[in-house]
PDB file of N, CA and C in Angstrom:
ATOM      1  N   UNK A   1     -30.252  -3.870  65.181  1.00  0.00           N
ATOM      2  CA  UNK A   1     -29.554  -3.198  64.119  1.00  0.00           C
ATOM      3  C   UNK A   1     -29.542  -4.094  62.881  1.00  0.00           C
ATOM      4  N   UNK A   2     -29.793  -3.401  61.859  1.00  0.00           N
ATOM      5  CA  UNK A   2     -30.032  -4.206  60.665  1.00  0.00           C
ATOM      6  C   UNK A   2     -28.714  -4.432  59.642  1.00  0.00           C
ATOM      7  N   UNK A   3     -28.381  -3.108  59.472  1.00  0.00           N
ATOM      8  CA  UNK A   3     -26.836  -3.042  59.076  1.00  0.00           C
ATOM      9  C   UNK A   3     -25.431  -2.814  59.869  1.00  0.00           C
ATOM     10  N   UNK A   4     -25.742  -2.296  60.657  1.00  0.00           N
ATOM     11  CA  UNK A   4     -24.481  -1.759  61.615  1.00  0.00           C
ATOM     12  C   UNK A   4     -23.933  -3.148  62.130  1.00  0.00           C
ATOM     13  N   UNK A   5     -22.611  -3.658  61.886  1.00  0.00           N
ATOM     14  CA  UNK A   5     -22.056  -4.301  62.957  1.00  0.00           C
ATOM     15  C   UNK A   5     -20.962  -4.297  63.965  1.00  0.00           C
ATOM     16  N   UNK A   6     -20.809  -4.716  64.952  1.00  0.00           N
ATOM     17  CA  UNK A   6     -20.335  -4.385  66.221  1.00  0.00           C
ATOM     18  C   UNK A   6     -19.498  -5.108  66.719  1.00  0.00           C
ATOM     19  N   UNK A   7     -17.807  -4.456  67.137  1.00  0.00           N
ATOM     20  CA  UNK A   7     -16.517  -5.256  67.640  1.00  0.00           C
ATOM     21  C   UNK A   7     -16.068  -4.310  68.790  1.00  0.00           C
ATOM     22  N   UNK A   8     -15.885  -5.721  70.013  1.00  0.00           N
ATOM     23  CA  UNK A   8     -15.259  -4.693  71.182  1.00  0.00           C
ATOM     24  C   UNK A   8     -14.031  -5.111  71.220  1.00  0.00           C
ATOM     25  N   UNK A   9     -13.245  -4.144  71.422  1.00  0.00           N
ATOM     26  CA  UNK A   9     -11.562  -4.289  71.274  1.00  0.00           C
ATOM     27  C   UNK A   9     -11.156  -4.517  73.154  1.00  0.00           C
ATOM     28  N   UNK A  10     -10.623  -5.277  73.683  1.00  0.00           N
ATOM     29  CA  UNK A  10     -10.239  -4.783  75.501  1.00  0.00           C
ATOM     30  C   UNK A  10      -8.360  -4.128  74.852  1.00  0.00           C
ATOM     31  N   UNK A  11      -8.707  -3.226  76.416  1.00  0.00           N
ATOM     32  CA  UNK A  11      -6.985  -2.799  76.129  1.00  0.00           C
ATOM     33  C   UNK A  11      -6.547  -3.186  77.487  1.00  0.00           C
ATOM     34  N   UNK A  12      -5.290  -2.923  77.832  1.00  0.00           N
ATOM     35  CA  UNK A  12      -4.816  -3.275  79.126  1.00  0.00           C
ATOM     36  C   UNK A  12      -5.077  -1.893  80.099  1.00  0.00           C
ATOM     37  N   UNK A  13      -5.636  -0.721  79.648  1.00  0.00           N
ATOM     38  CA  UNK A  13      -5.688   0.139  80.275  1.00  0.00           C
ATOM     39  C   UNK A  13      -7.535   0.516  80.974  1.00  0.00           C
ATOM     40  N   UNK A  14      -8.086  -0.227  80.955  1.00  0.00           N
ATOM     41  CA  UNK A  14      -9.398  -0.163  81.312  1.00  0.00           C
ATOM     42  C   UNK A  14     -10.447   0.676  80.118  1.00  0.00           C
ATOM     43  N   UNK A  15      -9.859   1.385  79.297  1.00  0.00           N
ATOM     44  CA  UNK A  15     -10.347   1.940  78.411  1.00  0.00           C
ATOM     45  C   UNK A  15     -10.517   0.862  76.714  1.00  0.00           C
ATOM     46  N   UNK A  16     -12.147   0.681  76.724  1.00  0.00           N
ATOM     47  CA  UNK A  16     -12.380  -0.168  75.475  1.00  0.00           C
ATOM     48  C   UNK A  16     -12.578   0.643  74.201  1.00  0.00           C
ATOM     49  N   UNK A  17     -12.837  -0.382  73.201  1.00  0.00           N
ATOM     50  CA  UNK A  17     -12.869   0.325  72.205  1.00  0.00           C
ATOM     51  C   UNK A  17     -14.359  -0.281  71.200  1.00  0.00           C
ATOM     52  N   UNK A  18     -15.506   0.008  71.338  1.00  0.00           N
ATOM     53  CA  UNK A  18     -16.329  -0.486  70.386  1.00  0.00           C
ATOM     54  C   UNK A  18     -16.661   0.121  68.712  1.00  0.00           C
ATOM     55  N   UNK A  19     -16.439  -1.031  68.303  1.00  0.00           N
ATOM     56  CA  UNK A  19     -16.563  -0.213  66.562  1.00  0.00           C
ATOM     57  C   UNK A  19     -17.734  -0.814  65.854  1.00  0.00           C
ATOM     58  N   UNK A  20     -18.458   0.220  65.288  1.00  0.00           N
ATOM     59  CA  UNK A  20     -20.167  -0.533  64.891  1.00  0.00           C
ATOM     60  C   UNK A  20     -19.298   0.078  63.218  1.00  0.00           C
ATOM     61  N   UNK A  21     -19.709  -0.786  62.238  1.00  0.00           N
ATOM     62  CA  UNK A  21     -19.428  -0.470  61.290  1.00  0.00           C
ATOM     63  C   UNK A  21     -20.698  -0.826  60.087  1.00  0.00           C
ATOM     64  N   UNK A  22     -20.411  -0.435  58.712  1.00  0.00           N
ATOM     65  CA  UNK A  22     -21.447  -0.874  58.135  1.00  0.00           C
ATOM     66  C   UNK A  22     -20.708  -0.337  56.620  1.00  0.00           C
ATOM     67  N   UNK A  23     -21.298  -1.081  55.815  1.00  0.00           N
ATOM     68  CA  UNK A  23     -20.497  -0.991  53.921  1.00  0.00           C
ATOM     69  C   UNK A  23     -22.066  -1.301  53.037  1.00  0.00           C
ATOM     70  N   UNK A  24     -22.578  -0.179  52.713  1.00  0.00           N
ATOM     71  CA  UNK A  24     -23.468  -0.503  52.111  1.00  0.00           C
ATOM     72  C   UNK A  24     -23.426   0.820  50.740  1.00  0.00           C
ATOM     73  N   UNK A  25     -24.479   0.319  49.825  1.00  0.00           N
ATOM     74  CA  UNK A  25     -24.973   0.994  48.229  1.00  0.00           C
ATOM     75  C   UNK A  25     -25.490   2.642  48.629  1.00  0.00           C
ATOM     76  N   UNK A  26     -25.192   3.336  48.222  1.00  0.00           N
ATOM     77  CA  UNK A  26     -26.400   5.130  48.523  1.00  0.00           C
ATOM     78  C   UNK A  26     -27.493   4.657  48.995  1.00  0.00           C
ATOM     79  N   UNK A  27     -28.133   3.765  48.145  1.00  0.00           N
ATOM     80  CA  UNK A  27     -29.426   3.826  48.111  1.00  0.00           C
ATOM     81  C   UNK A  27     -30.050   3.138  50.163  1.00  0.00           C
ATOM     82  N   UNK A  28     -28.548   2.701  50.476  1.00  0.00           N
ATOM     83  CA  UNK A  28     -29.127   1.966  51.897  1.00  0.00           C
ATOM     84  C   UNK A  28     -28.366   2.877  52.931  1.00  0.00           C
ATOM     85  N   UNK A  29     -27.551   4.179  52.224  1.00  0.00           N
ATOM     86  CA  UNK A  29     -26.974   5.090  53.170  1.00  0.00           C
ATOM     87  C   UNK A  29     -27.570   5.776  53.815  1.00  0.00           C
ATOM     88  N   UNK A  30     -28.995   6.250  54.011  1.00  0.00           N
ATOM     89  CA  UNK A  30     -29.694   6.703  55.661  1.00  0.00           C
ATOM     90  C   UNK A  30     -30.488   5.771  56.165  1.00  0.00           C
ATOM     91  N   UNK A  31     -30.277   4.807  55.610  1.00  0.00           N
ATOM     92  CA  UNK A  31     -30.507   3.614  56.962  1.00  0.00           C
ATOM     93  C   UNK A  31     -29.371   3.399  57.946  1.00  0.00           C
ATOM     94  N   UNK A  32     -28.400   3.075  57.498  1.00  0.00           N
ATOM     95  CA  UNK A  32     -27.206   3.490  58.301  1.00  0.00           C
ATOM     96  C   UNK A  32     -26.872   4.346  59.028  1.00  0.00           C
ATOM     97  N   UNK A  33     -27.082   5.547  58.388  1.00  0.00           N
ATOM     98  CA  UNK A  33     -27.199   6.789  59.696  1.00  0.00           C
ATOM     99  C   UNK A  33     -27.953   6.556  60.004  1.00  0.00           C
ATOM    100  N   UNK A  34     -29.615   6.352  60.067  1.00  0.00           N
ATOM    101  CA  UNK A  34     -30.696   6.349  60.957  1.00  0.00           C
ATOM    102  C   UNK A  34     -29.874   5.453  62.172  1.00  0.00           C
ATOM    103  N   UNK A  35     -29.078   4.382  61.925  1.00  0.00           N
ATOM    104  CA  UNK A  35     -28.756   3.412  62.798  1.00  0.00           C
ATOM    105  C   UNK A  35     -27.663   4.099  63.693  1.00  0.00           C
ATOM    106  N   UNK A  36     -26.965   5.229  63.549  1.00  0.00           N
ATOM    107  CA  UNK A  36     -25.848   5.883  63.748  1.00  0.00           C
ATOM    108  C   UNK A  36     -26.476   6.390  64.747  1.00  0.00           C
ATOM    109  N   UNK A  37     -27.499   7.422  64.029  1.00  0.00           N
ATOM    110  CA  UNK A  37     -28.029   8.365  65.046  1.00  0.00           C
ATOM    111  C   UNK A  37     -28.883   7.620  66.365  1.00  0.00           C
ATOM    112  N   UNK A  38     -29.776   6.347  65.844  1.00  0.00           N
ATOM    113  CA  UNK A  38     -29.644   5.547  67.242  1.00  0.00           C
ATOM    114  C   UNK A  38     -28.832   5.090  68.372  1.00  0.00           C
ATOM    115  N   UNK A  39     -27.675   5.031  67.769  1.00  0.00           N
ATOM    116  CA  UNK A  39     -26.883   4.703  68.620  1.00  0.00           C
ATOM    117  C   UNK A  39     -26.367   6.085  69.805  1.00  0.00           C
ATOM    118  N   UNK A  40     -25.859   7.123  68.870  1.00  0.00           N
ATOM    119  CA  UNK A  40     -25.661   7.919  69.347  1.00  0.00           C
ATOM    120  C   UNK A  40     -26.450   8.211  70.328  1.00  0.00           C
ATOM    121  N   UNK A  41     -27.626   8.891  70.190  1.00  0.00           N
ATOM    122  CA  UNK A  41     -28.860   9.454  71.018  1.00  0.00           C
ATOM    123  C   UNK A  41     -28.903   8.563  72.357  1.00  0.00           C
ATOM    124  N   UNK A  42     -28.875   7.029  71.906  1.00  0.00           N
ATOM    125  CA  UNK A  42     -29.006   6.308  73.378  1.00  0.00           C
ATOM    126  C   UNK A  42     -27.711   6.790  74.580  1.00  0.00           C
ATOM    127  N   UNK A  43     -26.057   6.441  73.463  1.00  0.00           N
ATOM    128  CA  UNK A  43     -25.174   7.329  74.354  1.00  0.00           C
ATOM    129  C   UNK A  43     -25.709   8.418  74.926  1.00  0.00           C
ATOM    130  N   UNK A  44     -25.856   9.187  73.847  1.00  0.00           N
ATOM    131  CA  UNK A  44     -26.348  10.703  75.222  1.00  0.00           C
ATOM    132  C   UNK A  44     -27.520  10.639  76.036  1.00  0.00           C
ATOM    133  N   UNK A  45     -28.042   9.941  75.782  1.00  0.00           N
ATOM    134  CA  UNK A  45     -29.374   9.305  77.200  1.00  0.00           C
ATOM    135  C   UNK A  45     -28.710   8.674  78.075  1.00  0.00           C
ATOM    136  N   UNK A  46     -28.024   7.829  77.875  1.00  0.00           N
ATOM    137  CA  UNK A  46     -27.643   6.978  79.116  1.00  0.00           C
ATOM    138  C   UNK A  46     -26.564   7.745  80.146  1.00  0.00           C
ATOM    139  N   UNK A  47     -25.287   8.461  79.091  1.00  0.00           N
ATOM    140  CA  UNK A  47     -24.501   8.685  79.325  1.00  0.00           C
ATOM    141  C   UNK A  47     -23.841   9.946  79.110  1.00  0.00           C
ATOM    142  N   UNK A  48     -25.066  10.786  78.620  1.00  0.00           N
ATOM    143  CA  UNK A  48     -24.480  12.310  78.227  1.00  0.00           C
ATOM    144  C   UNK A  48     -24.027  13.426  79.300  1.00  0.00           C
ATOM    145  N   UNK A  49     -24.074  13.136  80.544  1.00  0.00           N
ATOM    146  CA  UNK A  49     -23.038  14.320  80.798  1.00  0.00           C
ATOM    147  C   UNK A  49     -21.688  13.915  81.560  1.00  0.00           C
ATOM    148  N   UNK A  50     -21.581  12.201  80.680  1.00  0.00           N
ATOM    149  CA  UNK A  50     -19.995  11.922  81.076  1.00  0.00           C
ATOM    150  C   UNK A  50     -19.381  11.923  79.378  1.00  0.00           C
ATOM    151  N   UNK A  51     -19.367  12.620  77.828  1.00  0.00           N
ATOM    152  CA  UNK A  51     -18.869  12.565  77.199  1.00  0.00           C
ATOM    153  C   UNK A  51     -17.519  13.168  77.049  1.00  0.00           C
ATOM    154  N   UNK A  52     -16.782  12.452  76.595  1.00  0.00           N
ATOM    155  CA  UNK A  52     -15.552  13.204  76.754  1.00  0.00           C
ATOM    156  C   UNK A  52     -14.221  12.052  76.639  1.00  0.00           C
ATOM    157  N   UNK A  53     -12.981  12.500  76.500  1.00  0.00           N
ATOM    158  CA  UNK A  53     -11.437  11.780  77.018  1.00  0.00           C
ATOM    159  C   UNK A  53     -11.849  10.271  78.381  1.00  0.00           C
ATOM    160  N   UNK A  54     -11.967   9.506  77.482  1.00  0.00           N
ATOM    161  CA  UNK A  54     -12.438   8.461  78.441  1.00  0.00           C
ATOM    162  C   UNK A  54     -11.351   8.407  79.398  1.00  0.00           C
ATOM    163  N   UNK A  55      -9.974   8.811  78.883  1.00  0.00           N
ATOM    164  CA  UNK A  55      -8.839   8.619  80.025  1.00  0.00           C
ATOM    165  C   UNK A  55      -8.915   9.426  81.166  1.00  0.00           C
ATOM    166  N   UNK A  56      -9.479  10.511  80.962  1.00  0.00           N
ATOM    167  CA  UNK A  56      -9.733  11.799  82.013  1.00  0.00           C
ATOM    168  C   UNK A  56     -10.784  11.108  82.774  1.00  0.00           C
ATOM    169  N   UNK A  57     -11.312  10.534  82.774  1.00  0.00           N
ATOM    170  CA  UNK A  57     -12.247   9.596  83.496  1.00  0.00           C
ATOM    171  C   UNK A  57     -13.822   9.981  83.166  1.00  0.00           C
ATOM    172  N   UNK A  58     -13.849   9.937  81.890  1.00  0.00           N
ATOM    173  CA  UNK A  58     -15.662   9.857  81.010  1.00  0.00           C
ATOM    174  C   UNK A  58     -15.758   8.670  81.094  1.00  0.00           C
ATOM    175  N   UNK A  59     -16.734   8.395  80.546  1.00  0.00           N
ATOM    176  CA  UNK A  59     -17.614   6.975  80.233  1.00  0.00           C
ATOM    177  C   UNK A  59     -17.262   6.737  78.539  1.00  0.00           C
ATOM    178  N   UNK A  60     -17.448   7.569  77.658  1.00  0.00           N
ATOM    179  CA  UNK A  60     -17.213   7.488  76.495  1.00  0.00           C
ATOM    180  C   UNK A  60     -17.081   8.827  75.329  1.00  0.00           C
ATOM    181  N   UNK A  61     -15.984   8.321  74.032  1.00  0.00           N
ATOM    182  CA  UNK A  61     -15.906   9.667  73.326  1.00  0.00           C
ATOM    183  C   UNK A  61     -16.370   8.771  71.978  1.00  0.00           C
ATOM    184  N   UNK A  62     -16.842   9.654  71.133  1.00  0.00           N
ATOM    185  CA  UNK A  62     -16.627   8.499  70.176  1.00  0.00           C
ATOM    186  C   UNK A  62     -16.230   9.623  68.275  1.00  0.00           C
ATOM    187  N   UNK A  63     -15.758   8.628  67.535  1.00  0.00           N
ATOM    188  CA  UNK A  63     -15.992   9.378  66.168  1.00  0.00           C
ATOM    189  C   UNK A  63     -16.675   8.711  65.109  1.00  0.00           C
ATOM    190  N   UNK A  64     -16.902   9.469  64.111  1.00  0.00           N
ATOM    191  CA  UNK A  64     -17.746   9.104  62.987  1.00  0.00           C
ATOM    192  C   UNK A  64     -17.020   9.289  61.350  1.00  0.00           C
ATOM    193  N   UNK A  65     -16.563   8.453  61.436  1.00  0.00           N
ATOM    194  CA  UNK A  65     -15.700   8.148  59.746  1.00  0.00           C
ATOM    195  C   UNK A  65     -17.073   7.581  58.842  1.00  0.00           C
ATOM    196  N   UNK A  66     -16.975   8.709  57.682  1.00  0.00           N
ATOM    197  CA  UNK A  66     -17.687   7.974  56.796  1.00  0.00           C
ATOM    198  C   UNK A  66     -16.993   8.114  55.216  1.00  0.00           C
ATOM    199  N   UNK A  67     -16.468   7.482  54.592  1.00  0.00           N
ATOM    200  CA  UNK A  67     -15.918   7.009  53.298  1.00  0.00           C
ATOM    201  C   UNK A  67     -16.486   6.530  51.721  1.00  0.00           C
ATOM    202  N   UNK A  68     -16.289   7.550  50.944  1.00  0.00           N
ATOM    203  CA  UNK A  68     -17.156   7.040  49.469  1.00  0.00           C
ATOM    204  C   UNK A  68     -16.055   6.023  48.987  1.00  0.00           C
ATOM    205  N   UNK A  69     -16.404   4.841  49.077  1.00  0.00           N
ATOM    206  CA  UNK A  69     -15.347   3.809  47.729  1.00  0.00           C
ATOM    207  C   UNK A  69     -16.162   3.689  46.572  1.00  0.00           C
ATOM    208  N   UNK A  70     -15.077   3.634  45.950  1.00  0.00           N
ATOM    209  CA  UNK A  70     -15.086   2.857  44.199  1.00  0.00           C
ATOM    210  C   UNK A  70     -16.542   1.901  44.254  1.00  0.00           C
ATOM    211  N   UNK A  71     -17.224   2.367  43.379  1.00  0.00           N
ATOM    212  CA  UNK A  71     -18.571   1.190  42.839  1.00  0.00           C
ATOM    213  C   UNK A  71     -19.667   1.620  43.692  1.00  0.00           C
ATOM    214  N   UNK A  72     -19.324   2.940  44.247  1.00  0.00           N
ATOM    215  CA  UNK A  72     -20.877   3.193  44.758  1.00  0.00           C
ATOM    216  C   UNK A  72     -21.088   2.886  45.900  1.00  0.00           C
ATOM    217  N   UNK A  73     -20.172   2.295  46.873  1.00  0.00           N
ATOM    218  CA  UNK A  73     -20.135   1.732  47.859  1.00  0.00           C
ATOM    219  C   UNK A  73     -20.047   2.878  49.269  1.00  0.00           C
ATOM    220  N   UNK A  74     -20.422   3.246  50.530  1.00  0.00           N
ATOM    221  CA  UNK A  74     -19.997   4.050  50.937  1.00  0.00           C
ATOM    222  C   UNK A  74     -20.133   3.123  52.431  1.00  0.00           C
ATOM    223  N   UNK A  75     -18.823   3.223  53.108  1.00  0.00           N
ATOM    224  CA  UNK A  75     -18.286   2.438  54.438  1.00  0.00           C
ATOM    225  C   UNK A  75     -18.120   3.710  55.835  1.00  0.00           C
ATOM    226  N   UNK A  76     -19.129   3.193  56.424  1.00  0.00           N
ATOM    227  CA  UNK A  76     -19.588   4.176  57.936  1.00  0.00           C
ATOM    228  C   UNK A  76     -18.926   3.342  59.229  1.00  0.00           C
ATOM    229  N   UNK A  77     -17.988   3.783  59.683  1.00  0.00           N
ATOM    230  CA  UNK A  77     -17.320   3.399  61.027  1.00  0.00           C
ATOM    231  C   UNK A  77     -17.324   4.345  62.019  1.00  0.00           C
ATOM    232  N   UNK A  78     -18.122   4.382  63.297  1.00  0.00           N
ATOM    233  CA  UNK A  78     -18.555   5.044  64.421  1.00  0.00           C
ATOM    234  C   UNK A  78     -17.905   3.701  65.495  1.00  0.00           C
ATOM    235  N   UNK A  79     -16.749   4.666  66.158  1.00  0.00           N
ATOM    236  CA  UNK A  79     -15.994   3.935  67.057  1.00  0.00           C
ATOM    237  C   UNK A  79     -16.115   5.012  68.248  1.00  0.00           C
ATOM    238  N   UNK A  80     -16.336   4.122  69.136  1.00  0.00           N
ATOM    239  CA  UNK A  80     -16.419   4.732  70.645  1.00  0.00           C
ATOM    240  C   UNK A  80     -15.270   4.251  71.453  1.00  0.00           C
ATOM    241  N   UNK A  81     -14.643   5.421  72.275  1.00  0.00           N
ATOM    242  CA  UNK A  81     -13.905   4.653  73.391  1.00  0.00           C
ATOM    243  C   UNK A  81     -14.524   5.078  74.669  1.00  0.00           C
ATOM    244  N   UNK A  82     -14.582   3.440  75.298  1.00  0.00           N
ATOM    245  CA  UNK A  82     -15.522   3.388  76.395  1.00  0.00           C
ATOM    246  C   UNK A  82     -15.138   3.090  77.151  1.00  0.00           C
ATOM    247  N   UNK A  83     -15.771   3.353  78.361  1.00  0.00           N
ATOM    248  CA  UNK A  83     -15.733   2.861  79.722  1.00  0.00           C
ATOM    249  C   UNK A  83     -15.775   1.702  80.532  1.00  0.00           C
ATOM    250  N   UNK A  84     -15.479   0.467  80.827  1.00  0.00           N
ATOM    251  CA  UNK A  84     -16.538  -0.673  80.764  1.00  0.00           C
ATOM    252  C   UNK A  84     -17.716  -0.636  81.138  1.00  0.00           C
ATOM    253  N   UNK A  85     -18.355   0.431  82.043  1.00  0.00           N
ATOM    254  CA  UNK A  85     -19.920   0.227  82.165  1.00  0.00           C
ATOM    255  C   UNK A  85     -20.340   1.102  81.045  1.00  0.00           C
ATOM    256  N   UNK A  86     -19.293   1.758  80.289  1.00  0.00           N
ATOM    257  CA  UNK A  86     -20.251   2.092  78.873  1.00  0.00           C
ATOM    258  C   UNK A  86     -20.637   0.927  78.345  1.00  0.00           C
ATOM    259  N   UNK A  87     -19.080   0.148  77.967  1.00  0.00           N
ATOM    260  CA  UNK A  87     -18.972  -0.859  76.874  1.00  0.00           C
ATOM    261  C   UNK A  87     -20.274  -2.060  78.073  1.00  0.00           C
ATOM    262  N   UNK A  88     -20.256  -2.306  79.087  1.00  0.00           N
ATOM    263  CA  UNK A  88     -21.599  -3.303  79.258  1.00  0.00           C
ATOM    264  C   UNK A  88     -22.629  -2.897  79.310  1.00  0.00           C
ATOM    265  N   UNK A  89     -22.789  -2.088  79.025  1.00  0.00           N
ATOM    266  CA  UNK A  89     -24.645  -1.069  79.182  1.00  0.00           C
ATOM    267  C   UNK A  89     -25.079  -0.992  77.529  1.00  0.00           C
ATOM    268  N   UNK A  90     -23.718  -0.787  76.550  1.00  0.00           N
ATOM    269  CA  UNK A  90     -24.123  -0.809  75.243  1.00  0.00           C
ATOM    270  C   UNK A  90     -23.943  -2.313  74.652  1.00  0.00           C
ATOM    271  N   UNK A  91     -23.243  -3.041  75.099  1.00  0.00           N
ATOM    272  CA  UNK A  91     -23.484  -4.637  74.890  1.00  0.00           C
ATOM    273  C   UNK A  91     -24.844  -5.121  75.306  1.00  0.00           C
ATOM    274  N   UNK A  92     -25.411  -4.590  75.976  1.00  0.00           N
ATOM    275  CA  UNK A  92     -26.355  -4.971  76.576  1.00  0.00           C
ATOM    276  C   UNK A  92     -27.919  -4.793  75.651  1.00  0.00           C
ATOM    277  N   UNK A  93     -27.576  -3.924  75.376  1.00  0.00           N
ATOM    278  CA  UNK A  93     -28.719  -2.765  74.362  1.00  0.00           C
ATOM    279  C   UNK A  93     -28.362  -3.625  73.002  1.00  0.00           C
ATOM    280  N   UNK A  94     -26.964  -3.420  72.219  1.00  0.00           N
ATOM    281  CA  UNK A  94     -26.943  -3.539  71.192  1.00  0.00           C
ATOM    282  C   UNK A  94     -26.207  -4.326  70.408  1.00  0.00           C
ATOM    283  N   UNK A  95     -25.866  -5.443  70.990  1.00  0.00           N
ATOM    284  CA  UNK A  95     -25.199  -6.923  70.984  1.00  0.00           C
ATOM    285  C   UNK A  95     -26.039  -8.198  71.211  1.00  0.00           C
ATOM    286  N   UNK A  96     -26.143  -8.797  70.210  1.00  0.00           N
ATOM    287  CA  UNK A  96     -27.070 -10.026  70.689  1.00  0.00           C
ATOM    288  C   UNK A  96     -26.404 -11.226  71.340  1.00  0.00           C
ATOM    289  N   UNK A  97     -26.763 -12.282  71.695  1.00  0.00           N
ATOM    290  CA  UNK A  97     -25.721 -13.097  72.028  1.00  0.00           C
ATOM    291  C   UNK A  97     -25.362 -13.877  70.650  1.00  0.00           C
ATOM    292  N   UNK A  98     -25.806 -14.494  69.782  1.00  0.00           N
ATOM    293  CA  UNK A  98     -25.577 -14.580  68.881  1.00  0.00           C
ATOM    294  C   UNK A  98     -24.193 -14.057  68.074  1.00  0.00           C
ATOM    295  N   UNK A  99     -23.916 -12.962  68.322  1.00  0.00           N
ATOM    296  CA  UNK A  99     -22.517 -11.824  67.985  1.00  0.00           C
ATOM    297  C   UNK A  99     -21.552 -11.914  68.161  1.00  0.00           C
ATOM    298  N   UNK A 100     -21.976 -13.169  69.338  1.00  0.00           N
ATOM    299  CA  UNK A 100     -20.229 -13.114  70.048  1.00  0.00           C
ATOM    300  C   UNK A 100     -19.961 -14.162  69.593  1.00  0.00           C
TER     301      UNK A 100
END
């Protein structure tokens, strides 16, 4: 991933929280989604017919906030709540070691 970057939250309830985010110019705003929609697509490959209420017992749900700021700037936050073999199957894919 070139722009997107990536924070895993732990909770005490087995349910994580990964947030890929990214703050970039128009001109670099469908690179970002291109990076979105990668992400996504792999979820539903790996993991598409557990989407859903991770508490109900899915693997992962996730949303897609995207925000115009002041100066042209537009800030994309795609947060998933995961499973832990979501959250280690997508650490795995899309976390370098470096990241941590």
């Amino acid at each position: 991933m070139r722009h997107l970057t990536f924070d895993l939250t732990d909770s005490s309830d087995d349910i994580l929280t990964l947030e890929a985010m990214a703050s970039t110019r128009e001109a670099e705003h469908a690179a970002v989604m291109a990076e979105v929609e990668q992400v996504r697509a792999w979820a539903q490959a790996q993991f598409g017919g557990r989407q859903g209420p991770v508490e109900d017992g899915n693997a992962w749900d996730h949303e897609l906030l995207i925000q115009h700021e002041e100066g042209g700037w537009i800030t994309v936050t795609l947060t998933f709540s995961a499973s832990p073999e979501f959250a280690d199957a997508f650490q795995a894919v899309f976390v370098s070691p470096e990241d941590d």
